[in-house]
Protein backbone atom coordinates (compact mmCIF):
# COMPACT_ATOMS: atom_id res chain seq x y z
CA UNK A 1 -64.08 23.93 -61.06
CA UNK A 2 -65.98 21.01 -59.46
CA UNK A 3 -69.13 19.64 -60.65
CA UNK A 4 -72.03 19.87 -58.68
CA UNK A 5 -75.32 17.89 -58.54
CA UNK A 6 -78.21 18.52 -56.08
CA UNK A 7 -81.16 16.01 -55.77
CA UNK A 8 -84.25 15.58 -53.23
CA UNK A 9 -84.48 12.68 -51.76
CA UNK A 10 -86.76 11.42 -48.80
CA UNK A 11 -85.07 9.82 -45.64
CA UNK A 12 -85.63 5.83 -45.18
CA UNK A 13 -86.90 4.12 -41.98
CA UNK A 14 -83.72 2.98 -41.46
CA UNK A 15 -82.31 6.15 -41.36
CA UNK A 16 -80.52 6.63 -44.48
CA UNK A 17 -80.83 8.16 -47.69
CA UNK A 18 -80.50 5.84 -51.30
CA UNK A 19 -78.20 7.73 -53.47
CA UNK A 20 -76.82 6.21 -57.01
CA UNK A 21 -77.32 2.62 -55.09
CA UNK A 22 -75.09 4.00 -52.31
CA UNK A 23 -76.34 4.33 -48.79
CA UNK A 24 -75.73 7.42 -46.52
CA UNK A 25 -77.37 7.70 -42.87
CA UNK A 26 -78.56 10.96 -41.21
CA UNK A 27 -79.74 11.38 -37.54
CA UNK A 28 -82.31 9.13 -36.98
CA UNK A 29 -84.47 12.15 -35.85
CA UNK A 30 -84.94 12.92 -40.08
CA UNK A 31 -86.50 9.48 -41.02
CA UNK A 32 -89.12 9.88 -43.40
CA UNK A 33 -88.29 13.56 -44.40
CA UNK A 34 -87.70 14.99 -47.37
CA UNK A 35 -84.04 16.69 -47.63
CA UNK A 36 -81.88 18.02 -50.17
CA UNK A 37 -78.30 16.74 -50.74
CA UNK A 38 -75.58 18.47 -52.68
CA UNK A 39 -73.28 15.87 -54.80
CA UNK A 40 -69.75 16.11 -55.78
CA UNK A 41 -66.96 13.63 -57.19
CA UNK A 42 -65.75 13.32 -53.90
CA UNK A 43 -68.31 14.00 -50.88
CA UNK A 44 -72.38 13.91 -50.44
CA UNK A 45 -73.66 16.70 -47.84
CA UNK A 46 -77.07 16.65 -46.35
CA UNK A 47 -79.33 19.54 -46.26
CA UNK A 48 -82.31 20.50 -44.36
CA UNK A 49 -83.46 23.79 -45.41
CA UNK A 50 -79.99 25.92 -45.60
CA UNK A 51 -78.68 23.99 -42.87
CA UNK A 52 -75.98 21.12 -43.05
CA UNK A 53 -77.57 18.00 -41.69
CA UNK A 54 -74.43 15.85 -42.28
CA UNK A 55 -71.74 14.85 -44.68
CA UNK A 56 -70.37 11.63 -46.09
CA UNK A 57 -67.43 10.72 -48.28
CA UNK A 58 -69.07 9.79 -51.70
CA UNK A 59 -68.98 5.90 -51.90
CA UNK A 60 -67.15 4.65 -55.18
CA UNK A 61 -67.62 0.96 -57.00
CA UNK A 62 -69.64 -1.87 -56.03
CA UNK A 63 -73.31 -1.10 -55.48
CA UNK A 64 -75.47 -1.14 -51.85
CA UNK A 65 -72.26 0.12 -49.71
CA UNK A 66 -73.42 1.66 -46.68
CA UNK A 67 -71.81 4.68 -45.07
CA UNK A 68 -73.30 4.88 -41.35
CA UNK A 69 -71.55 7.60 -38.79
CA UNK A 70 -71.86 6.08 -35.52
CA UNK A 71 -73.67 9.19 -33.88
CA UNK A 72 -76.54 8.16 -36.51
CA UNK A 73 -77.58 5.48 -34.62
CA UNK A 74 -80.16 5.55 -31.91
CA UNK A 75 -79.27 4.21 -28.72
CA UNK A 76 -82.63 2.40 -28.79
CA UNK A 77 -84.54 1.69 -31.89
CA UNK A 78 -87.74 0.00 -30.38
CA UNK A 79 -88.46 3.39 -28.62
CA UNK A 80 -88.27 5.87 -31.29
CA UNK A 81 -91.50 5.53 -33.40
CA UNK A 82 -91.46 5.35 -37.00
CA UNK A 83 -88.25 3.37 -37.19
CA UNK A 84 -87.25 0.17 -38.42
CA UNK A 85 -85.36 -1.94 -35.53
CA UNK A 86 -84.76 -5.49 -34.46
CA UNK A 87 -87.71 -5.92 -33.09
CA UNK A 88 -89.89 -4.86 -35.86
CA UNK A 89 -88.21 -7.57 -38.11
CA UNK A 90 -88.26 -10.73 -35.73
CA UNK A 91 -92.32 -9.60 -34.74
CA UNK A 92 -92.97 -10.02 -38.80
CA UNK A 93 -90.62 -12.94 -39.47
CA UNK A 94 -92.89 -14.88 -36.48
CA UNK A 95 -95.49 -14.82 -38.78
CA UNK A 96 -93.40 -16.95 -41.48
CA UNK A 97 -91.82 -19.22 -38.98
CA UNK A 98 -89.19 -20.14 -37.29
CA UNK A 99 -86.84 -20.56 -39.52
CA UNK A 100 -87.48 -17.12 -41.22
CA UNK A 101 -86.36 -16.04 -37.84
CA UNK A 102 -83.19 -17.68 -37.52
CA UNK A 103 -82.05 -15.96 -40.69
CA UNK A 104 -83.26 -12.41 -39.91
CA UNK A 105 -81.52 -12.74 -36.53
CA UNK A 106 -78.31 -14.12 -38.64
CA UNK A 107 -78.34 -10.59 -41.30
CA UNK A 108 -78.64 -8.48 -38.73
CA UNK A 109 -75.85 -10.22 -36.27
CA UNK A 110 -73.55 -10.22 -39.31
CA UNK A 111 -73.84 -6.03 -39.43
CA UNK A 112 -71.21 -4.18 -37.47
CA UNK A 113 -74.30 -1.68 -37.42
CA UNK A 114 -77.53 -3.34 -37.02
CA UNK A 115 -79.52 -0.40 -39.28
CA UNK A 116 -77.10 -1.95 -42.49
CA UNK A 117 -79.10 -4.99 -42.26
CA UNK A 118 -82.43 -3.43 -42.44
CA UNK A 119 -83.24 -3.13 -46.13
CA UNK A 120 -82.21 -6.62 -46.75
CA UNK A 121 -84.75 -7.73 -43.96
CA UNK A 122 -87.53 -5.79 -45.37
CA UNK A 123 -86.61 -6.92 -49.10
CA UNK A 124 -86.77 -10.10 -48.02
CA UNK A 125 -90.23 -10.46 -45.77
CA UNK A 126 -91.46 -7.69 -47.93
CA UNK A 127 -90.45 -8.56 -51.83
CA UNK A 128 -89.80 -13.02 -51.34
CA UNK A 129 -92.67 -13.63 -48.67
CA UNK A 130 -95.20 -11.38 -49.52
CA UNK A 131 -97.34 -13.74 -51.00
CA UNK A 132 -94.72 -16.52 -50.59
CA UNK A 133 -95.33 -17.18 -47.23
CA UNK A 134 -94.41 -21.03 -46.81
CA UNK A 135 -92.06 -21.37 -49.59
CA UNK A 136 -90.42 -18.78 -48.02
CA UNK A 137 -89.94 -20.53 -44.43
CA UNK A 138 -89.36 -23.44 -46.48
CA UNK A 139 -86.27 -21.66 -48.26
CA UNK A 140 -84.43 -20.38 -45.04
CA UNK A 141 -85.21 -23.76 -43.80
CA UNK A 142 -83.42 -25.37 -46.65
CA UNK A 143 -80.61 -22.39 -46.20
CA UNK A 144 -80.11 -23.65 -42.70
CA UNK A 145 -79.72 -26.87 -43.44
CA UNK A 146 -76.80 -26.48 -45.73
CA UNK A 147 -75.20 -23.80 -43.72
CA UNK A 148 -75.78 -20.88 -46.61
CA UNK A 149 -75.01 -17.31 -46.19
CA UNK A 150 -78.36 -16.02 -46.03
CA UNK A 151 -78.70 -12.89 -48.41
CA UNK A 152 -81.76 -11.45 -50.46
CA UNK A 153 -80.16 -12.89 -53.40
CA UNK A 154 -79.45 -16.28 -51.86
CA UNK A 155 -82.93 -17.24 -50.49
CA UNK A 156 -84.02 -15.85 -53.83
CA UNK A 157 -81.68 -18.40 -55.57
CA UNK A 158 -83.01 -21.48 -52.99
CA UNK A 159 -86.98 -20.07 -53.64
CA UNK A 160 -86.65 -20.47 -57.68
CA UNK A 161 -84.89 -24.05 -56.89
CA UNK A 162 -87.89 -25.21 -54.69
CA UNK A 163 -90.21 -23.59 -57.51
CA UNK A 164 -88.03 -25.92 -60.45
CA UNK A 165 -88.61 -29.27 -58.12
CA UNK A 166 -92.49 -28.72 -57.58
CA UNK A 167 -92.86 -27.75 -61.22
CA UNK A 168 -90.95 -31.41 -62.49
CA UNK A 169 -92.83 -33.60 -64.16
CA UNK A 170 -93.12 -36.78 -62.05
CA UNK A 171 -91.74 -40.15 -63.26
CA UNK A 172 -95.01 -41.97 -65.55
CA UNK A 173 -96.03 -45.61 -63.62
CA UNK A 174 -96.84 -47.58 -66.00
CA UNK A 175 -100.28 -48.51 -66.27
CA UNK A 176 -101.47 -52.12 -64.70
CA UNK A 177 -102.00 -54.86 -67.62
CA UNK A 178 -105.57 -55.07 -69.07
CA UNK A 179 -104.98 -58.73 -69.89
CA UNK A 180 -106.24 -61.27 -67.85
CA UNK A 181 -103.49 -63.94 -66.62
CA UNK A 182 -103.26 -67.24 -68.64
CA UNK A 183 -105.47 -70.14 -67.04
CA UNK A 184 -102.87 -73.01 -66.20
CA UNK A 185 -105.30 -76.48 -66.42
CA UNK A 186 -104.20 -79.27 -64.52
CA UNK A 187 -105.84 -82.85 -65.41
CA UNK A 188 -105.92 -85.09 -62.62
CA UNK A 189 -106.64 -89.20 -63.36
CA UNK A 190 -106.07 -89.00 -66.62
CA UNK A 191 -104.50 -92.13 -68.22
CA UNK A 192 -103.06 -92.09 -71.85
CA UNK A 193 -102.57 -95.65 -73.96
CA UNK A 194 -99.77 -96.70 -75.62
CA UNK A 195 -99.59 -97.84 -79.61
CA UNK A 196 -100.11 -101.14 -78.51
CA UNK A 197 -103.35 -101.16 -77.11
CA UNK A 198 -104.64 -99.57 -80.64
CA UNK A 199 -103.04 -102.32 -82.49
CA UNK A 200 -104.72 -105.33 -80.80
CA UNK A 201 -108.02 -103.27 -81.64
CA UNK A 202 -106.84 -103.68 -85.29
CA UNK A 203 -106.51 -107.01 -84.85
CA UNK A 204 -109.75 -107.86 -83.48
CA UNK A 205 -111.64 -106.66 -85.93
């Protein structure tokens, strides 16, 4: 006897479903729709209605593995609507800058299937820049510059360190002296007599 679990879960734009922080795609043709999928120790099948949609190997261990079957993937995501794709990512990371760009291109090149790289793009222009706008051009920027592996969790990392240094308390300048400056006085013709000239006044008397 095998244990069964069933859930409901709605289709991302990026073509896959989120299971137990696993990843499973579906034909892109179900993004957005709400299908059921039957869970076992060992595989995850799709459902829409009665009929199979798909079925994956159940992924095992470390969390956000991505199981993508090949015939998944459109053969060109800017013209099916209602997708994520390359294109939708680099027209929003434009609007950060160009270094924001440069990193988004660098996720997605790193894939060996572009759609893997989607929900760190959106997590990243979506969750970090959302009202972070400049600190976050400022972090891939900074992420470039030391030749980082850019990841959600890394620009995250830089963003909090560019937070810490604006945050610092600067060094205190101490404040000018109140005081005003000692007044050297120099006496010019000024001629001092000796004993001498005192004792002959003595004398005189």
């Amino acid at each position: 006897f095998e244990e069964v679990d069933w859930k409901e879960l709605k289709v991302g734009r990026n073509y896959h479903l989120s299971c137990d922080f696993q990843y499973y795609s579906v034909p892109h043709a179900f993004a957005g729709k709400l299908l059921r999928v039957r869970l076992t120790s060992s595989r995850v099948t799709v459902f829409d209605g009665q009929d199979i949609v798909c079925e994956h190997p159940r992924q095992r261990g470390r969390k956000g593995q991505y199981s993508t079957l090949p015939e998944h993937v459109p053969v060109q995501h800017r013209d099916v609507d209602g997708l994520w794709s390359r294109r939708w990512f680099l027209d929003r990371a434009r609007s950060f800058g160009p270094a924001t760009v440069t990193v988004i291109e660098q996720i997605l090149h790193r894939q060996r299937i572009e759609a893997q790289g989607y929900l760190d793009c959106q997590n990243i222009l979506e969750g970090l820049g959302k009202r972070n706008r400049a600190r976050l051009e400022a972090a891939c920027q900074a992420l470039i510059n030391q030749h980082g592996h850019p990841t959600y969790t890394t620009l995250k990392r830089v963003m909090a360190a560019i937070d810490s240094d604006s945050k610092r308390p600067r060094p205190v300048t101490p404040a000018a002296s109140t005081r005003k400056p000692a007044r050297t006085v120099t006496f010019q013709d000024v001629y001092v007599r000796d004993a001498s000239h005192y004792a002959r006044d003595e004398e005189g008397k």
